[in-house]
C-alpha atoms as a PDB file:
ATOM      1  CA  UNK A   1       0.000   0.000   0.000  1.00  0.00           C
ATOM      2  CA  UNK A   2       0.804   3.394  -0.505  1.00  0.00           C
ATOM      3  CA  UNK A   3       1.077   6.036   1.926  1.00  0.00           C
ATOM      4  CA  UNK A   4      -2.125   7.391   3.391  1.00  0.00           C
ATOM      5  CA  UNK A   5      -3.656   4.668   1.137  1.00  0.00           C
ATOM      6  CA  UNK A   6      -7.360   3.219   2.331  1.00  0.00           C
ATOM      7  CA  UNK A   7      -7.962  -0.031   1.219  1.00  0.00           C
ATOM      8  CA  UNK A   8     -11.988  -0.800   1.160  1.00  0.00           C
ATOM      9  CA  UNK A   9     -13.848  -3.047   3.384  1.00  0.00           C
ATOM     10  CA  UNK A  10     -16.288  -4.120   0.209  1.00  0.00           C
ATOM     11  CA  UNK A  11     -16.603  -3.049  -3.051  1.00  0.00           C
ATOM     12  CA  UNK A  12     -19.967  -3.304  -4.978  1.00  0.00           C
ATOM     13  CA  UNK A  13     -21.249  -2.593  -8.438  1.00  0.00           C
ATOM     14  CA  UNK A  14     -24.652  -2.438  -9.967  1.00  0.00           C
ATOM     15  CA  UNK A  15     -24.195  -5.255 -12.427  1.00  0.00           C
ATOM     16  CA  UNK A  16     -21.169  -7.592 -13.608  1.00  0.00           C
ATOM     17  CA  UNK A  17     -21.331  -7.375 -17.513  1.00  0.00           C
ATOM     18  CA  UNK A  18     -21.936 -10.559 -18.878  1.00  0.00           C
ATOM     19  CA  UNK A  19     -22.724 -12.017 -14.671  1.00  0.00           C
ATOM     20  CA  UNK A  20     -18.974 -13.223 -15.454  1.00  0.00           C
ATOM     21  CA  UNK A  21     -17.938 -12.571 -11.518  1.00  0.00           C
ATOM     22  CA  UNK A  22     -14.726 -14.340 -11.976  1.00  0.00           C
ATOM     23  CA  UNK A  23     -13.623 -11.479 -15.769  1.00  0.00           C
ATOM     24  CA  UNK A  24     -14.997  -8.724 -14.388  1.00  0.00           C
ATOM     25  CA  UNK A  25     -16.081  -8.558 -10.569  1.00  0.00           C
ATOM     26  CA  UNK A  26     -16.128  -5.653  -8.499  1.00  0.00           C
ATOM     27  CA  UNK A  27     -12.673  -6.432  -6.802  1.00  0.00           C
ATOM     28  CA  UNK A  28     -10.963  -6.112  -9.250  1.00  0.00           C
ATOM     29  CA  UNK A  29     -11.585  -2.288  -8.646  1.00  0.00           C
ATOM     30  CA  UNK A  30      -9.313  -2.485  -5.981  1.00  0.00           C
ATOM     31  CA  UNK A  31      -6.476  -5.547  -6.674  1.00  0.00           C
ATOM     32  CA  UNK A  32      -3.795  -3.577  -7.432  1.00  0.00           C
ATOM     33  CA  UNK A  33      -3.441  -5.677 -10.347  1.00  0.00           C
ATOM     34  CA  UNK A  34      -3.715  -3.322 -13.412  1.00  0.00           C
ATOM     35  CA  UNK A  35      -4.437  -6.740 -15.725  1.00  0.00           C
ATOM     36  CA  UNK A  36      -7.972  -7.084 -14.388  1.00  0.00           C
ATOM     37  CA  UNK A  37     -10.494  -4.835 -14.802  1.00  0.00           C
ATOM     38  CA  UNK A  38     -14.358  -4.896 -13.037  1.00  0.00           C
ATOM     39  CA  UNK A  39     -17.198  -3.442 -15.160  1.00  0.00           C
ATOM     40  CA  UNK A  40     -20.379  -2.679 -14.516  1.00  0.00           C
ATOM     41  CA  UNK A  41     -23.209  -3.027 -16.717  1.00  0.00           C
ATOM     42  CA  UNK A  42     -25.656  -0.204 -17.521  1.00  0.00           C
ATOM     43  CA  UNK A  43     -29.614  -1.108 -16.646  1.00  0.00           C
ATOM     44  CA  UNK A  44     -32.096   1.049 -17.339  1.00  0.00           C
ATOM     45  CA  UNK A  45     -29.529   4.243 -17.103  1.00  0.00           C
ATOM     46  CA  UNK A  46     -27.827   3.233 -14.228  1.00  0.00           C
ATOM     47  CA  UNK A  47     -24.541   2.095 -14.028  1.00  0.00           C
ATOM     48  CA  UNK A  48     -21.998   2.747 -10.158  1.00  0.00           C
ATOM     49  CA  UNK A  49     -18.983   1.045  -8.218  1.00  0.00           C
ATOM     50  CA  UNK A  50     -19.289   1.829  -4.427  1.00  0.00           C
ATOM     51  CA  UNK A  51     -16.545   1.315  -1.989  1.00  0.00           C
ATOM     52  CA  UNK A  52     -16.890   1.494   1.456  1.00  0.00           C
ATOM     53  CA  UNK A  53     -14.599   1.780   4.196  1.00  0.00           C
ATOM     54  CA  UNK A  54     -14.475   0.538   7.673  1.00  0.00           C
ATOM     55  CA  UNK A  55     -14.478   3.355   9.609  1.00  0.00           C
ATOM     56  CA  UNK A  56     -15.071   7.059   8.896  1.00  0.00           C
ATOM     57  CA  UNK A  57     -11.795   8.710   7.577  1.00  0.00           C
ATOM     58  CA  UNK A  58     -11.311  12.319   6.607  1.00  0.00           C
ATOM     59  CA  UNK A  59     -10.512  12.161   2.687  1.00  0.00           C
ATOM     60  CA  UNK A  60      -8.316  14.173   1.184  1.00  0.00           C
ATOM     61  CA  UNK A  61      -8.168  12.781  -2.104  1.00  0.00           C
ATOM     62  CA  UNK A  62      -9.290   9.901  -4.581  1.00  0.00           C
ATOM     63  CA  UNK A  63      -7.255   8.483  -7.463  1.00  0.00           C
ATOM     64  CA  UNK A  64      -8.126   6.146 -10.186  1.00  0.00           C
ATOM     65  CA  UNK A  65      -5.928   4.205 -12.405  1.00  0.00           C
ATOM     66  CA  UNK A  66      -7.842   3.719 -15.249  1.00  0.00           C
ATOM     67  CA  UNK A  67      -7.035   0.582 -17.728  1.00  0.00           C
ATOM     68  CA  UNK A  68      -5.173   1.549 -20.566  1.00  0.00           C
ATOM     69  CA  UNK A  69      -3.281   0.575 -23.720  1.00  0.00           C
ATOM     70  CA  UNK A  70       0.132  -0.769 -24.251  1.00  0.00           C
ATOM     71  CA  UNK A  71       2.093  -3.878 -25.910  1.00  0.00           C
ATOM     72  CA  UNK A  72       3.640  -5.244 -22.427  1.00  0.00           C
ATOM     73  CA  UNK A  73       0.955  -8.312 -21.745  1.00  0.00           C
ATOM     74  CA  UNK A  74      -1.801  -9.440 -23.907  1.00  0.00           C
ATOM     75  CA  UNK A  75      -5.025  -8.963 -22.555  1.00  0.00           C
ATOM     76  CA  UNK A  76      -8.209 -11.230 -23.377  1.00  0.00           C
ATOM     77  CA  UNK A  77      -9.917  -8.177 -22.268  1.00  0.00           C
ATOM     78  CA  UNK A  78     -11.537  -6.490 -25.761  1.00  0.00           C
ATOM     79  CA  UNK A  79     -10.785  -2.709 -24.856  1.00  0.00           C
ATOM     80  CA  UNK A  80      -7.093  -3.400 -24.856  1.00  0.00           C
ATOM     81  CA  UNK A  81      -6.539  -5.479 -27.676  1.00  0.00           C
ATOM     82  CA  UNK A  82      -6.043  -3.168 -29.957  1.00  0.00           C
ATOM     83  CA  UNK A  83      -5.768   0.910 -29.946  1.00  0.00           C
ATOM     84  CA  UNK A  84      -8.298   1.583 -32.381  1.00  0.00           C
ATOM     85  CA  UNK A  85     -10.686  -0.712 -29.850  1.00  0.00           C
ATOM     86  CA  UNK A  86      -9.258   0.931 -26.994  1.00  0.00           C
ATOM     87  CA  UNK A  87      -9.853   4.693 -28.464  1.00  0.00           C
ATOM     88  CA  UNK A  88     -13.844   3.491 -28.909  1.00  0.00           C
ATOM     89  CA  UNK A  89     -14.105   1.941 -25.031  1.00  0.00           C
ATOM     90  CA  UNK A  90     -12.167   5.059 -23.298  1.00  0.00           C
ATOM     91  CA  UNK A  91     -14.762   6.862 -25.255  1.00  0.00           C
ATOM     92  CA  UNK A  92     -17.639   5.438 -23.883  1.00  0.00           C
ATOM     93  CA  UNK A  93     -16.069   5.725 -19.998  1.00  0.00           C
ATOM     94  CA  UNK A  94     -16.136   9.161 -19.310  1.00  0.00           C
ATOM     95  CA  UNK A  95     -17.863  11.223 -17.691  1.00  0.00           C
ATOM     96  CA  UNK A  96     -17.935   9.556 -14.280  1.00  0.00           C
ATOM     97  CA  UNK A  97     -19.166  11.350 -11.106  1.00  0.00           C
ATOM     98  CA  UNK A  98     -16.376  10.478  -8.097  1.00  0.00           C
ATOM     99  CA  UNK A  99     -18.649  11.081  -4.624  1.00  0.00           C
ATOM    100  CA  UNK A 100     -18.396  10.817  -1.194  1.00  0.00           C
ATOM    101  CA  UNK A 101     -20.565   9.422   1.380  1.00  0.00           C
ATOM    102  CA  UNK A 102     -21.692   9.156   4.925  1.00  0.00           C
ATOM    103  CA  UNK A 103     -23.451   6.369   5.509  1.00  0.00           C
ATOM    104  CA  UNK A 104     -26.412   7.140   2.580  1.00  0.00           C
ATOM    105  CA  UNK A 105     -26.061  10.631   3.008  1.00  0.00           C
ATOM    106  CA  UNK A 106     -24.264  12.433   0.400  1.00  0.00           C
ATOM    107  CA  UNK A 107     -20.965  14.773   1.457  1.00  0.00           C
ATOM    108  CA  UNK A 108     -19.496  15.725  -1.932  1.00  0.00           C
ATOM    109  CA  UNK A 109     -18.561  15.452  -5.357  1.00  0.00           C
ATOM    110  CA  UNK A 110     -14.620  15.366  -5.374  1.00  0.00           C
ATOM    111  CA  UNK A 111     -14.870  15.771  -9.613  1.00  0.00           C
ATOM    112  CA  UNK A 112     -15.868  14.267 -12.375  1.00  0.00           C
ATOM    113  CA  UNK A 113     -13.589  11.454 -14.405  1.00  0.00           C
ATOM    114  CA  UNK A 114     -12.735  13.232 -17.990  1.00  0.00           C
ATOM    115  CA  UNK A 115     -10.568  10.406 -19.629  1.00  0.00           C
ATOM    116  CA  UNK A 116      -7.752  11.138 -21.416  1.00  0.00           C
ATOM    117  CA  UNK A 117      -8.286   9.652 -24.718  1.00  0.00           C
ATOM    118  CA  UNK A 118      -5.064  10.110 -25.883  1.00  0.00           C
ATOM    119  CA  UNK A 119      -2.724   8.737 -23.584  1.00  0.00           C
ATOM    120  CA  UNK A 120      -1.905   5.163 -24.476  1.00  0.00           C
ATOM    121  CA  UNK A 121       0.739   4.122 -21.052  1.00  0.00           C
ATOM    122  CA  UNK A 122      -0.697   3.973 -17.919  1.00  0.00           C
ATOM    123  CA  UNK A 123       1.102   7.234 -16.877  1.00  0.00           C
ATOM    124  CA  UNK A 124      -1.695   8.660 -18.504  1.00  0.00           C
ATOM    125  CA  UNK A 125      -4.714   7.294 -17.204  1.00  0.00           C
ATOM    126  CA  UNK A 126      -3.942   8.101 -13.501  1.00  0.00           C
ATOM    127  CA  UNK A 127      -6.927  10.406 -12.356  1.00  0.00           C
ATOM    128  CA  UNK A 128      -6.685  12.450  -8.515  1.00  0.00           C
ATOM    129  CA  UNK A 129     -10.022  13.987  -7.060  1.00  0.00           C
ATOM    130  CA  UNK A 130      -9.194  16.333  -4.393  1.00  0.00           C
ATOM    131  CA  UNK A 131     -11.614  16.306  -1.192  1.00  0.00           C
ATOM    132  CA  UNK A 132     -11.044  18.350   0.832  1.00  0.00           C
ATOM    133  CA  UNK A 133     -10.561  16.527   4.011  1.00  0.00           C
ATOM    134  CA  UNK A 134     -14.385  15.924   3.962  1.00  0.00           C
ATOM    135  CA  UNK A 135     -15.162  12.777   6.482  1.00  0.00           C
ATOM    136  CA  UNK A 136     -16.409   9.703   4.676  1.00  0.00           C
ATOM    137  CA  UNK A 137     -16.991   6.542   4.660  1.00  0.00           C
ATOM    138  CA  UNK A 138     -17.827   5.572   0.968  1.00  0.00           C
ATOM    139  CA  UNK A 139     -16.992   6.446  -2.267  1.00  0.00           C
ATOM    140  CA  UNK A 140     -19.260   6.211  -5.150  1.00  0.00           C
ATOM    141  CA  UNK A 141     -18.466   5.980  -8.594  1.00  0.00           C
ATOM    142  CA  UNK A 142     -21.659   6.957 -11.228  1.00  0.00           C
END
């Protein structure tokens, strides 16, 4: 872990694309292992990742490596098989509301997640939302 890093207590989405738990499950959010990816399926206009913490913290800031594009492994996974396929995915990504949460109640949104579209190494698809110190004990993705 990194410094200051919070590592969730559970991590939920709306819907595993496909049901496939074990391609693209909601843990893979938080693995640390920047070959997996969890996605969420859209229903009926609504699409989120929630993780939640077990204990209140004060957050200062959020970040989010994003999957991205480059020739060191060979991915099964469709976006990143190719850069043409991965330019059509990362469009269809962004805009991404990054809030946080006290129990249900709502505290803040930290930003929204713009992707880069042109950034191909994963230098360029690291995304910080800044806080504020604001005390929280989710964070929802929508």
């Amino acid at each position: 872990t990194l410094k200051g890093e919070l590592k969730p207590v559970n991590v939920s989405q709306y819907s595993t694309v496909d049901a496939d738990e074990d391609r693209w499950k909601a843990d893979h959010a938080i693995d640390r292992n920047l070959t997996t990816t969890s996605l969420s399926g859209m229903i009926d206009g609504e699409n989120w990742l929630k993780l939640e913490f077990e204990k209140t913290y004060s957050i200062e800031k959020i970040v989010i490596y994003y999957r991205f594009y480059t020739g060191w492994f060979v991915s099964d996974e469709i976006c990143t098989s190719s850069i043409d396929i991965w330019d059509s995915c990362v469009g269809s990504d962004t805009n991404v509301t990054v809030s946080v949460y006290q129990g249900e109640a709502w505290q803040k949104t930290c930003g929204t997640l713009e992707l880069n579209e042109t950034g191909y190494e994963q230098e360029d698809q690291i995304y910080n939302f800044f806080c504020g110190g604001v005390k929280a004990d989710t964070v929802f993705l929508s």
